[in-house]
Protein backbone atom coordinates (compact mmCIF):
# COMPACT_ATOMS: atom_id res chain seq x y z
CA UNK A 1 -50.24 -8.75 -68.33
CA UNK A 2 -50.64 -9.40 -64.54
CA UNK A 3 -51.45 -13.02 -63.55
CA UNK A 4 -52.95 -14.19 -60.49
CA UNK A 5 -51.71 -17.80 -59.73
CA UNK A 6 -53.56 -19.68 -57.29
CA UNK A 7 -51.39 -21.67 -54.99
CA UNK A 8 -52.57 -24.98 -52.80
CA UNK A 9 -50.98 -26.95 -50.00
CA UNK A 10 -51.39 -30.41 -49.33
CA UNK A 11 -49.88 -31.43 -45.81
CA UNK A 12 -50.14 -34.46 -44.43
CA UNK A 13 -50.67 -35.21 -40.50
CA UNK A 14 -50.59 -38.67 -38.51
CA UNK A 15 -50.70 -38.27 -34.74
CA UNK A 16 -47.96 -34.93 -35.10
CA UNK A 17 -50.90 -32.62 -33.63
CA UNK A 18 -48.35 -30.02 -32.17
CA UNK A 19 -45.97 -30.37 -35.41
CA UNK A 20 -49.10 -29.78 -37.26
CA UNK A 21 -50.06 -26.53 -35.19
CA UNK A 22 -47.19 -24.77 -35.83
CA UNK A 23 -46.46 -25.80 -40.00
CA UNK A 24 -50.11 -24.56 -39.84
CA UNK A 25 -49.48 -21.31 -37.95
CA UNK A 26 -46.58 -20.61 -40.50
CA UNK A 27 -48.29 -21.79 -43.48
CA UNK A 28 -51.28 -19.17 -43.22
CA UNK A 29 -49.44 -16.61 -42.26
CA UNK A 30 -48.16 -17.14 -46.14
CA UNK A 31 -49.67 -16.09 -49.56
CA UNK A 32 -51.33 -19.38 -49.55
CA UNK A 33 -55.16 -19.90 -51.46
CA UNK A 34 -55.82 -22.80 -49.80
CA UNK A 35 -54.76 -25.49 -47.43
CA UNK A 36 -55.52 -29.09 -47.52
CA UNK A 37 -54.99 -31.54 -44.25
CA UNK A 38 -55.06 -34.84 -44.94
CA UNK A 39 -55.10 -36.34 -41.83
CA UNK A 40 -54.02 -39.76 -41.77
CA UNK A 41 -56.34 -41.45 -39.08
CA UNK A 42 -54.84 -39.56 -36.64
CA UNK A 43 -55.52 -41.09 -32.72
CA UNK A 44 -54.32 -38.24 -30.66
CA UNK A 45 -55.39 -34.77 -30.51
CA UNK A 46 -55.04 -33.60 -34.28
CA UNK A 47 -58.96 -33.18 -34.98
CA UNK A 48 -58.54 -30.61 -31.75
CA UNK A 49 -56.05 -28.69 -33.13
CA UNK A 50 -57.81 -28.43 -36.59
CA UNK A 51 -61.06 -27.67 -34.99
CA UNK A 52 -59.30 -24.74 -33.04
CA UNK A 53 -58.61 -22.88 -36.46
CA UNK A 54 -61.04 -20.62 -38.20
CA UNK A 55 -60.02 -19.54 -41.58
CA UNK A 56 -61.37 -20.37 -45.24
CA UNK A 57 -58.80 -21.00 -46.76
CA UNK A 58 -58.39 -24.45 -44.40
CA UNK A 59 -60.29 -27.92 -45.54
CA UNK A 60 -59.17 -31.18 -43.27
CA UNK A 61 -59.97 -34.41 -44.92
CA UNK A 62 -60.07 -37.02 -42.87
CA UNK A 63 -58.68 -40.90 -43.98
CA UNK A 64 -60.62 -43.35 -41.88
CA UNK A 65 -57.19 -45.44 -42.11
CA UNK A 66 -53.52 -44.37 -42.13
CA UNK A 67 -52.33 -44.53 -46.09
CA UNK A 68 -48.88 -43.52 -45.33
CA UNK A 69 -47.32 -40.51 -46.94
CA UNK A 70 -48.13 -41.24 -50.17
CA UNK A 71 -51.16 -41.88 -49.64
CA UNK A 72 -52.23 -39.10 -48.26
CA UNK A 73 -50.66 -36.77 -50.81
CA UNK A 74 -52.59 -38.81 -53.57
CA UNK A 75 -55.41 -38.69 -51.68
CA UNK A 76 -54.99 -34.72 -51.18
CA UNK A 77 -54.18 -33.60 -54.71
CA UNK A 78 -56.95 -35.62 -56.08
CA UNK A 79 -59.41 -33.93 -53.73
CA UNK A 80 -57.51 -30.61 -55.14
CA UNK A 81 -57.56 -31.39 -58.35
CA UNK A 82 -60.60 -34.10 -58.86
CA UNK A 83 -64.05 -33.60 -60.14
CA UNK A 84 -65.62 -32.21 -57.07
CA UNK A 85 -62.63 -30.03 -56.23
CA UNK A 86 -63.36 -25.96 -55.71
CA UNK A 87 -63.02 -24.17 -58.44
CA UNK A 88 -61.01 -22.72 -60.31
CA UNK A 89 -58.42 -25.00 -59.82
CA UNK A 90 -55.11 -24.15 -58.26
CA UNK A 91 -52.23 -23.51 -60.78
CA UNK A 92 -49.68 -24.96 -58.51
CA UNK A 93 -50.07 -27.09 -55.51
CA UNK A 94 -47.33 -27.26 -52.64
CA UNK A 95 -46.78 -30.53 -51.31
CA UNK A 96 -45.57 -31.30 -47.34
CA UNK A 97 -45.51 -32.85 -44.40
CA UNK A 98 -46.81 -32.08 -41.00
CA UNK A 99 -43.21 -31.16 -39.63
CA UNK A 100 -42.30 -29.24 -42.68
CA UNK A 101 -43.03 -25.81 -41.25
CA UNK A 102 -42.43 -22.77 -44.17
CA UNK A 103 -39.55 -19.97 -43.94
CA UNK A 104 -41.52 -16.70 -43.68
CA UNK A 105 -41.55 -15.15 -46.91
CA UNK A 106 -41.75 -18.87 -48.47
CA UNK A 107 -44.74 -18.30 -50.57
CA UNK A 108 -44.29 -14.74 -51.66
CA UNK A 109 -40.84 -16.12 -53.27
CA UNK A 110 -42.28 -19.07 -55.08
CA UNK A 111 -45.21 -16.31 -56.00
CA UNK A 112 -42.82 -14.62 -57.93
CA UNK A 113 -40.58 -17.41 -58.99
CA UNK A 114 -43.97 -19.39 -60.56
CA UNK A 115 -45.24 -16.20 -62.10
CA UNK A 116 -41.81 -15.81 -64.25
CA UNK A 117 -42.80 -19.58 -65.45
CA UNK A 118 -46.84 -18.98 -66.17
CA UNK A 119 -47.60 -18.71 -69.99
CA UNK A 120 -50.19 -16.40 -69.37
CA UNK A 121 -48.10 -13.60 -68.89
């Protein structure tokens, strides 16, 4: 049986808006469902940069104070994962900083890695 694993990212972002461009760049350019900023408060021009991309699969959700990395991640993968999250849930969820910018091929590989570990198959 075929499985179709959904796959989340959860990156964090304080004041890194051209660090942040480019993970971004790289990280939908992957097999990626969906990507979740979690921007930290950010002061410089981070909302810009966010506001200059246009696909679906991008939510920004915006800390009115900076929580520090783990903050932000808990903050990000209970959006993800909470009670109001989208549904269906993703099956794994990525986790990474704003400076943490993806090899090409990143995602297909842990695709196919995850799938070998999914019970479903």
């Amino acid at each position: 049986m075929s499985v179709s694993l959904r796959i989340a990212a959860v990156v964090v972002t304080h004041n890194r808006a051209a660090k942040l461009r480019l993970t971004l760049a790289r990280l939908l350019a992957e097999e990626v469902d969906q990507v979740l900023v979690v921007d930290n408060a950010s002061t410089d021009q981070t909302a810009e940069v966010l506001a200059e991309i246009s696909d679906r699969r991008l939510q920004v959700l915006h800390l009115p104070t900076n929580r520090g990395g783990a903050g932000g991640f808990e903050a990000g993968v209970a959006a993800l994962h909470g009670p109001s999250a989208r549904r269906p849930l993703p099956d794994w969820t990525v986790l990474s900083d704003d400076d943490a910018c993806p090899k090409p091929g990143a995602f297909a590989a842990f695709r196919r890695s995850a799938a070998l570990l999914d019970p479903r198959r």
